[in-house]
Protein backbone atom coordinates (compact mmCIF):
# COMPACT_ATOMS: atom_id res chain seq x y z
CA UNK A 1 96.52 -63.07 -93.71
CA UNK A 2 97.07 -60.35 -96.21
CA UNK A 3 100.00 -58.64 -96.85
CA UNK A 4 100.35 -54.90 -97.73
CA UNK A 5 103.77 -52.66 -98.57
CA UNK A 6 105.02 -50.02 -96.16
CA UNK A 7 105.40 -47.68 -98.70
CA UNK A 8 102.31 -48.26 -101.01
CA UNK A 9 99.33 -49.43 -98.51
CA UNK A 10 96.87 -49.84 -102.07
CA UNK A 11 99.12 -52.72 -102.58
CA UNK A 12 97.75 -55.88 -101.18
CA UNK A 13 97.96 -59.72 -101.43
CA UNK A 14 97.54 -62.59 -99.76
CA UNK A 15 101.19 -64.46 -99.98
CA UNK A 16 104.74 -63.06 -98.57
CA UNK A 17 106.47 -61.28 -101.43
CA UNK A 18 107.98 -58.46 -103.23
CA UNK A 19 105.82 -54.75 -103.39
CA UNK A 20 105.53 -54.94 -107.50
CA UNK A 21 106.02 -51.00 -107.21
CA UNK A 22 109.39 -50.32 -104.80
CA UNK A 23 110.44 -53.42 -104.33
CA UNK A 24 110.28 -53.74 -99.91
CA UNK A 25 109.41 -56.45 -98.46
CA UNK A 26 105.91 -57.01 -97.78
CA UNK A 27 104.36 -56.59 -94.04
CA UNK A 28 101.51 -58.82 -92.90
CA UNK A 29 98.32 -56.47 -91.71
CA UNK A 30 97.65 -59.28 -88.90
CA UNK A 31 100.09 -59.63 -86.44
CA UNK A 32 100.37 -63.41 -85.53
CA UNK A 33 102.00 -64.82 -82.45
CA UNK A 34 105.05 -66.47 -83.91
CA UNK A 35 106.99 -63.87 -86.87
CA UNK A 36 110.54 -64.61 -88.10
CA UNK A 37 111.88 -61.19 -89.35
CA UNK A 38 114.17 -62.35 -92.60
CA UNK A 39 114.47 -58.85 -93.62
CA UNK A 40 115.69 -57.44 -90.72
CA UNK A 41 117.68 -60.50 -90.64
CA UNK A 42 119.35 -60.39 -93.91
CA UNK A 43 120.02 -56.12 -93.16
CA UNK A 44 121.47 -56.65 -90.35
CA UNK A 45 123.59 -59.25 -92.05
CA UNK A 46 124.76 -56.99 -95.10
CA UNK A 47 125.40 -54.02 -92.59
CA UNK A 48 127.88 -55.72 -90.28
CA UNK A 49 129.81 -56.50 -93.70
CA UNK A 50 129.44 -53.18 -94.93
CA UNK A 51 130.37 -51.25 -91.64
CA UNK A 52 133.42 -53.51 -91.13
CA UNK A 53 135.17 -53.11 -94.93
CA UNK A 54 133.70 -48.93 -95.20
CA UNK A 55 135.35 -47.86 -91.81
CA UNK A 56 138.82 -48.60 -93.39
CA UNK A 57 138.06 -47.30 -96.52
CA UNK A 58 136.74 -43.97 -94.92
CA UNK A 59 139.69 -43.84 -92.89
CA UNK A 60 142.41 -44.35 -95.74
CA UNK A 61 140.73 -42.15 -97.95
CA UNK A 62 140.27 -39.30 -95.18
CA UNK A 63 144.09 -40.10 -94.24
CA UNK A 64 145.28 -39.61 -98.23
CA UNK A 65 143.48 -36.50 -98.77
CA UNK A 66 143.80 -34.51 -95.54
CA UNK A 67 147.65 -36.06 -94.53
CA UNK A 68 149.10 -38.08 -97.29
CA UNK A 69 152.05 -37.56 -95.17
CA UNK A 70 151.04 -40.48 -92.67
CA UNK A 71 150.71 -42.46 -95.40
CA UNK A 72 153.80 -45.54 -95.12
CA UNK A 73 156.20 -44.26 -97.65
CA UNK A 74 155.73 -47.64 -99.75
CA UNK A 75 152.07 -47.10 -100.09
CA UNK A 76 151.47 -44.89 -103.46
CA UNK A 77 148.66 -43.04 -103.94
CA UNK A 78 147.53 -45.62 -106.79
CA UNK A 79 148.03 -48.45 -104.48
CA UNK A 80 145.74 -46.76 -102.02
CA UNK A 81 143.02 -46.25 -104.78
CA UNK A 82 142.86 -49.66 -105.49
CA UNK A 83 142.66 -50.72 -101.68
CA UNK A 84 139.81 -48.67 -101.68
CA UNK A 85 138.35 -50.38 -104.86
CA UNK A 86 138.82 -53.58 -102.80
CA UNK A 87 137.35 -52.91 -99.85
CA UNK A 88 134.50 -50.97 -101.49
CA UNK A 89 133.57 -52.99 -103.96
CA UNK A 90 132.00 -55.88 -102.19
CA UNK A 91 129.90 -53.42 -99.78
CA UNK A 92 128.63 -51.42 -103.17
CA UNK A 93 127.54 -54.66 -104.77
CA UNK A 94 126.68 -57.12 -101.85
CA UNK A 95 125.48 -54.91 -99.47
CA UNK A 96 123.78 -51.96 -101.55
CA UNK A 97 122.02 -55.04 -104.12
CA UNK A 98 119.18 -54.73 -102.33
CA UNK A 99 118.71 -50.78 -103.02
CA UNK A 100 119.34 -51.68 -106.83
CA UNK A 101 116.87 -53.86 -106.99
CA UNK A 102 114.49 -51.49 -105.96
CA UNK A 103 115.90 -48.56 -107.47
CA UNK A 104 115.05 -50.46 -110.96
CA UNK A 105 112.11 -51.50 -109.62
CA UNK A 106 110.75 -48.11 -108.72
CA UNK A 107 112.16 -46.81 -112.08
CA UNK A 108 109.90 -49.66 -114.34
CA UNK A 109 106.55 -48.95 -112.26
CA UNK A 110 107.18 -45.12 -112.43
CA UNK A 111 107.05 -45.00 -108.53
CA UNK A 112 110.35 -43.16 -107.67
CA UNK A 113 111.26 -42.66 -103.74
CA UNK A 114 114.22 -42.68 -102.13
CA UNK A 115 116.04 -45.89 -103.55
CA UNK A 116 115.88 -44.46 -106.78
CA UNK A 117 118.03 -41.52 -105.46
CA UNK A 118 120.17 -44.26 -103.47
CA UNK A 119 120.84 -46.30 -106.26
CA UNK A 120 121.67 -43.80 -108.92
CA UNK A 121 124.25 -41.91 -106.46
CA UNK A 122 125.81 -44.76 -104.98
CA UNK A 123 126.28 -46.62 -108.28
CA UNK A 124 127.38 -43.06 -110.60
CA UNK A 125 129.99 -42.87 -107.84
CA UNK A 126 131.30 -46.41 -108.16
CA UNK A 127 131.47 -46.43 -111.66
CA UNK A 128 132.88 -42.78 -111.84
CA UNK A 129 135.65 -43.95 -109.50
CA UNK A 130 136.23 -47.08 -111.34
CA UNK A 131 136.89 -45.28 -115.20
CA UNK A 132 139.13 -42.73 -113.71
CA UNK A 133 140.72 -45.94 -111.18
CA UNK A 134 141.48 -47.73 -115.08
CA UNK A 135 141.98 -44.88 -117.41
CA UNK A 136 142.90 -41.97 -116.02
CA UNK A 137 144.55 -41.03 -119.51
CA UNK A 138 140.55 -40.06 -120.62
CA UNK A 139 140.01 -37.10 -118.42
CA UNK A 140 141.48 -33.65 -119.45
CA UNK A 141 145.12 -32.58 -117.48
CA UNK A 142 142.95 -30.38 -115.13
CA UNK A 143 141.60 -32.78 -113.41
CA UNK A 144 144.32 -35.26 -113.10
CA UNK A 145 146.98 -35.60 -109.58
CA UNK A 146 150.30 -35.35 -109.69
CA UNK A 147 151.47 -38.91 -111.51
CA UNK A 148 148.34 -38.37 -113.94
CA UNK A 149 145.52 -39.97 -111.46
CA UNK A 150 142.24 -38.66 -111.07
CA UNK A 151 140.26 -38.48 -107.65
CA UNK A 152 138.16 -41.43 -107.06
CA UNK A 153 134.98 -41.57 -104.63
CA UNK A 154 135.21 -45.35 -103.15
CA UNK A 155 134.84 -44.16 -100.16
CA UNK A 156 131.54 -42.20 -100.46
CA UNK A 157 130.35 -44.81 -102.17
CA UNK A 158 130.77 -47.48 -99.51
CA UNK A 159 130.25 -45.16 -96.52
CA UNK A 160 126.69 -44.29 -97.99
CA UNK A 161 125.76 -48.13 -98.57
CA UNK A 162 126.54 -48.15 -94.74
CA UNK A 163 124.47 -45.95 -93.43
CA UNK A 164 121.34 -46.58 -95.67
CA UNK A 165 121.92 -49.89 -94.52
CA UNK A 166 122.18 -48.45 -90.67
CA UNK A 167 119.02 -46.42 -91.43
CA UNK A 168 117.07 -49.96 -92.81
CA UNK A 169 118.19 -51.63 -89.65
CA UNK A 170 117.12 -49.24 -87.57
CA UNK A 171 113.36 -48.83 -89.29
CA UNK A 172 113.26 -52.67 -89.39
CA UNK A 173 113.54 -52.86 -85.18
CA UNK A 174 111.52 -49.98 -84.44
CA UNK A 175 108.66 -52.01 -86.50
CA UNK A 176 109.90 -55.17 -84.83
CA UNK A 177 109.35 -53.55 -81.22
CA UNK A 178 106.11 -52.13 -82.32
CA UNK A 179 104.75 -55.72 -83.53
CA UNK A 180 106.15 -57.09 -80.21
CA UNK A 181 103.95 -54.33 -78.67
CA UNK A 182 100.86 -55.21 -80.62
CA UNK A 183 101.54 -59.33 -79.21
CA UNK A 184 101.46 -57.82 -75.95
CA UNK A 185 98.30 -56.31 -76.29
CA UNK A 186 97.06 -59.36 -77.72
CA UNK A 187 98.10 -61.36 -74.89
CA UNK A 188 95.81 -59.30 -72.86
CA UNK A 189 92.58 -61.42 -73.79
CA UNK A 190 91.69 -64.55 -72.23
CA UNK A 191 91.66 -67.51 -74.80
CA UNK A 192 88.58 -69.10 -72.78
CA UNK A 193 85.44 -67.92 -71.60
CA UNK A 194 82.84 -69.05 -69.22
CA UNK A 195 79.43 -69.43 -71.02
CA UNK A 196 76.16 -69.79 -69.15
CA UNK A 197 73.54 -71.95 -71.33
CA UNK A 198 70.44 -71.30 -71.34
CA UNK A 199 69.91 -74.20 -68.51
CA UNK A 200 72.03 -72.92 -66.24
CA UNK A 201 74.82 -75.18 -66.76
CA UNK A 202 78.25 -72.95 -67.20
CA UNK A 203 80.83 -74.28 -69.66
CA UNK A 204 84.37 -72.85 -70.81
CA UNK A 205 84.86 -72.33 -74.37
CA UNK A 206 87.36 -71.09 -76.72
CA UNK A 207 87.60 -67.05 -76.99
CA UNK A 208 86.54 -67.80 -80.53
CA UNK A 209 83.21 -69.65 -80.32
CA UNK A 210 81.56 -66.79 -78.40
CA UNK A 211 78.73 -65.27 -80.38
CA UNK A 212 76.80 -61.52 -80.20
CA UNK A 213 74.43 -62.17 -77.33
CA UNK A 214 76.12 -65.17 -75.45
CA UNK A 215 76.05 -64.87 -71.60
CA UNK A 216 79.20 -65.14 -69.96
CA UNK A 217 80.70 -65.59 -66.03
CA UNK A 218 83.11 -63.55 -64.74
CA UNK A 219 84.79 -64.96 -61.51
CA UNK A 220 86.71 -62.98 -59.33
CA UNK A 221 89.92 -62.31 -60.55
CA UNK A 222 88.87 -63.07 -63.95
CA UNK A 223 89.58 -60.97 -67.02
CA UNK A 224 86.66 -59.80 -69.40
CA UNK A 225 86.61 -61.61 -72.49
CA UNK A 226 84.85 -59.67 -74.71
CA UNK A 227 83.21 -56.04 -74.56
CA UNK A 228 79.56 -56.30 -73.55
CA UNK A 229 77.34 -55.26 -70.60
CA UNK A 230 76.58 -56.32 -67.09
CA UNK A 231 73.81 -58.33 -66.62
CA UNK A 232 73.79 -59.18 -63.30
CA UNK A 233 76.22 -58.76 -60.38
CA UNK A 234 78.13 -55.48 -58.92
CA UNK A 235 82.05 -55.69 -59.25
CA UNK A 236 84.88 -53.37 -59.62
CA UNK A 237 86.65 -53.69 -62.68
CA UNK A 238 90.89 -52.37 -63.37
CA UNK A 239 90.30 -51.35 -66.56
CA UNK A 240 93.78 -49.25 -66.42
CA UNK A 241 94.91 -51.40 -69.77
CA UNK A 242 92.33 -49.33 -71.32
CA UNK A 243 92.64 -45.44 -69.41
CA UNK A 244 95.40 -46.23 -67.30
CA UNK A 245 93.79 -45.15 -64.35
CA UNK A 246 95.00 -47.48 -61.70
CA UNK A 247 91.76 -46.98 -59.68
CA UNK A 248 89.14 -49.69 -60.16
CA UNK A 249 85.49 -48.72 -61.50
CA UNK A 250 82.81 -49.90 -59.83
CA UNK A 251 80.39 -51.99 -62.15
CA UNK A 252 76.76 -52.51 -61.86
CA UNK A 253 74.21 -53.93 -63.96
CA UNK A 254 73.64 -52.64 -67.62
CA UNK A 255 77.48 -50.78 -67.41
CA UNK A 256 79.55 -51.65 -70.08
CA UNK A 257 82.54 -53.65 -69.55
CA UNK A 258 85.52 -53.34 -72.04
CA UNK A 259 87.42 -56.87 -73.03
CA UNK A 260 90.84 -58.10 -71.28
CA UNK A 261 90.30 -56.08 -68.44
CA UNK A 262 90.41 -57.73 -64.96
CA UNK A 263 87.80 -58.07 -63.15
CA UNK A 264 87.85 -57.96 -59.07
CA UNK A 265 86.59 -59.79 -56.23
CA UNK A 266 82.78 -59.42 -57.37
CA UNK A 267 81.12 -62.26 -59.93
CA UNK A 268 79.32 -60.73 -62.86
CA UNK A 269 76.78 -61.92 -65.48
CA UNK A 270 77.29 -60.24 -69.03
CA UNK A 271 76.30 -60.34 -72.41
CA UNK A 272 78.81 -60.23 -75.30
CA UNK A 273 77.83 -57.15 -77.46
CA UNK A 274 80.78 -57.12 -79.74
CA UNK A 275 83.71 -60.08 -80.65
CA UNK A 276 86.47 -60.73 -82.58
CA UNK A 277 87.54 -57.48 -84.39
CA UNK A 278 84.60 -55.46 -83.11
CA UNK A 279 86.22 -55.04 -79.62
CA UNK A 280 88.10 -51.79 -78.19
CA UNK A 281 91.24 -54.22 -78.13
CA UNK A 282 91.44 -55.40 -81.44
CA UNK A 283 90.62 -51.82 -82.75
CA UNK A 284 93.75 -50.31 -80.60
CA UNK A 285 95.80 -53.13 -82.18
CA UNK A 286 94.48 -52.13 -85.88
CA UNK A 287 95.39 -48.33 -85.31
CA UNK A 288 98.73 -49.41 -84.22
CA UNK A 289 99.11 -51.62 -87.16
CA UNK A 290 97.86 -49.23 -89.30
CA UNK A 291 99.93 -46.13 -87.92
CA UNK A 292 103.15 -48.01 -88.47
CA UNK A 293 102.21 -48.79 -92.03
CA UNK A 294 101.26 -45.47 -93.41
CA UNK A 295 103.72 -42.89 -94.16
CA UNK A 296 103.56 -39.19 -93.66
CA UNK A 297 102.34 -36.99 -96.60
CA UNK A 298 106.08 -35.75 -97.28
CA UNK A 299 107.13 -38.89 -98.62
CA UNK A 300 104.37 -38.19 -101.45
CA UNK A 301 106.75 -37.78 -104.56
CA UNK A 302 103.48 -35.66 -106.32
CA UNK A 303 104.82 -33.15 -103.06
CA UNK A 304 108.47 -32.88 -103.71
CA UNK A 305 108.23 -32.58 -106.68
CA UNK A 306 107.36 -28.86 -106.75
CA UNK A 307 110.46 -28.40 -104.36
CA UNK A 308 112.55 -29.85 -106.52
CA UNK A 309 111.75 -28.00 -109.50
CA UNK A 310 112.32 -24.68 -107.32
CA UNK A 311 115.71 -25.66 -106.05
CA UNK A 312 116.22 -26.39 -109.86
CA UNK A 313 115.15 -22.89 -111.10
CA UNK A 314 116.34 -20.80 -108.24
């Protein structure tokens, strides 16, 4: 099995790991039957924690800016600033350390995308927010609230860790229902077929043993296990897996048949033309695999970068 990044397809190995460019986890390019999603595990994981301590933190800081007024009349407006510092921390640190690490790691290999922008606005807010939480005294008197404190940003901080986190969960289960997808189509092929020797004598085999040129049975009711041609027999084949037309085509001798479809109430003789990764099956499955993989030519930096410098100069 190799493994390739979703964001940098050149880079391939053949082990579970890190992409040595951005940092994401790598995907395998084979879909096997039993996958244990730890990314979208540990994700989902951070973002629970991050939704449940942001919400307050949006909702205090929203509260002090827009009605201070419903504030309890206890609660100072430093006291509130350092709620937010405690509540935001832990989802800035714990929950955005992920982004960091592949900010950083995007920054060494000179590969910048969008962590790199994650990284350096969530983490200039929290430390802009925690030097005017500690000294205040620093900034000039224009800037300062009455009782000499300065506005702090907590809030965007941990409110954008939550929703880049929402936004990773999110790609993470739309690639985990496509991979389900792919099994699905996989479980379409037989794992047997019925070979006829060259005695006559029929045996069943495993899917995999089935060379170029074998000649297979096809009972009635019996899916096709590999693409080929007829050889002998008449049938009617559903091959609405493949068109999705639910009518079934008649098959005669030297039509081609297409693997995992079913076959009807006829028996057929065929000839396995193409196995393994050759068939129409496994070449659906690689375009899927390789559509949710590649990325669309806007999320070339070489691209934005023009558009950047525009906005820049303009």
């Amino acid at each position: 099995t190799e493994y390739t990044c979703p964001m940098h397809p050149e880079v391939i190995q053949d082990h579970p790991g890190s992409c040595p460019k951005c940092g994401m986890a790598l995907e395998a390019k084979t879909i096997t039957a039993e996958e244990n999603n730890d990314e979208l595990n540990d994700m989902t994981r951070r973002f629970k924690f991050s939704a449940i301590l942001a919400f307050p933190v949006f909702i205090l800081a929203m509260i002090a800016d827009l009605a201070p007024s419903l504030l309890p009349s206890g609660l100072s407006m430093q006291t509130v600033q350092w709620i937010e510092f405690a509540l935001a921390t832990p989802v800035v640190i714990w929950g955005g350390w992920p982004f960091y690490v592949r900010a950083v790691q995007s920054v060494i290999s000179w590969n910048l995308n969008m962590f790199t922008l994650i990284g350096l606005g969530v983490s200039v807010a929290w430390t802009y927010s925690m030097v005017a939480l500690l000294f205040p005294e620093i900034f000039p008197p224009v800037m300062q609230m009455d009782g000499g404190l300065i506005d702090v940003y907590f809030e965007a901080a941990a409110v954008i860790t939550a929703l880049v986190l929402l936004g990773q969960v999110m790609e993470l289960k739309a690639r985990s229902q496509t991979n389900d997808a792919i099994k699905m189509l996989l479980g379409l092929a037989p794992n047997t077929a019925r070979i006829v020797r060259e005695d006559g004598s029929e045996e069943d085999i495993p899917l995999e043993q089935v060379i170029v040129g074998d000649i297979l049975r096809i009972r009635p009711g019996e899916k096709i296990p590999v693409d080929g041609s007829v050889t002998q027999g008449h049938s009617s084949i559903d091959e609405s897996m493949v068109t999705g037309e639910s009518i079934p085509v008649e098959k005669d001798k030297k039509d081609h048949v297409i693997g995992a479809t079913v076959n009807g109430t006829g028996s057929l003789l065929m000839r396995a033309e193409k196995i393994g990764a050759d068939t129409l099956l496994s070449q659906i499955v690689h375009m899927v695999s390789e559509a949710q993989r590649s990325r669309a030519p806007i999320q070339n930096w070489r691209i934005l970068w023009p558009v950047i410098l525009s906005l820049l100069l303009f």
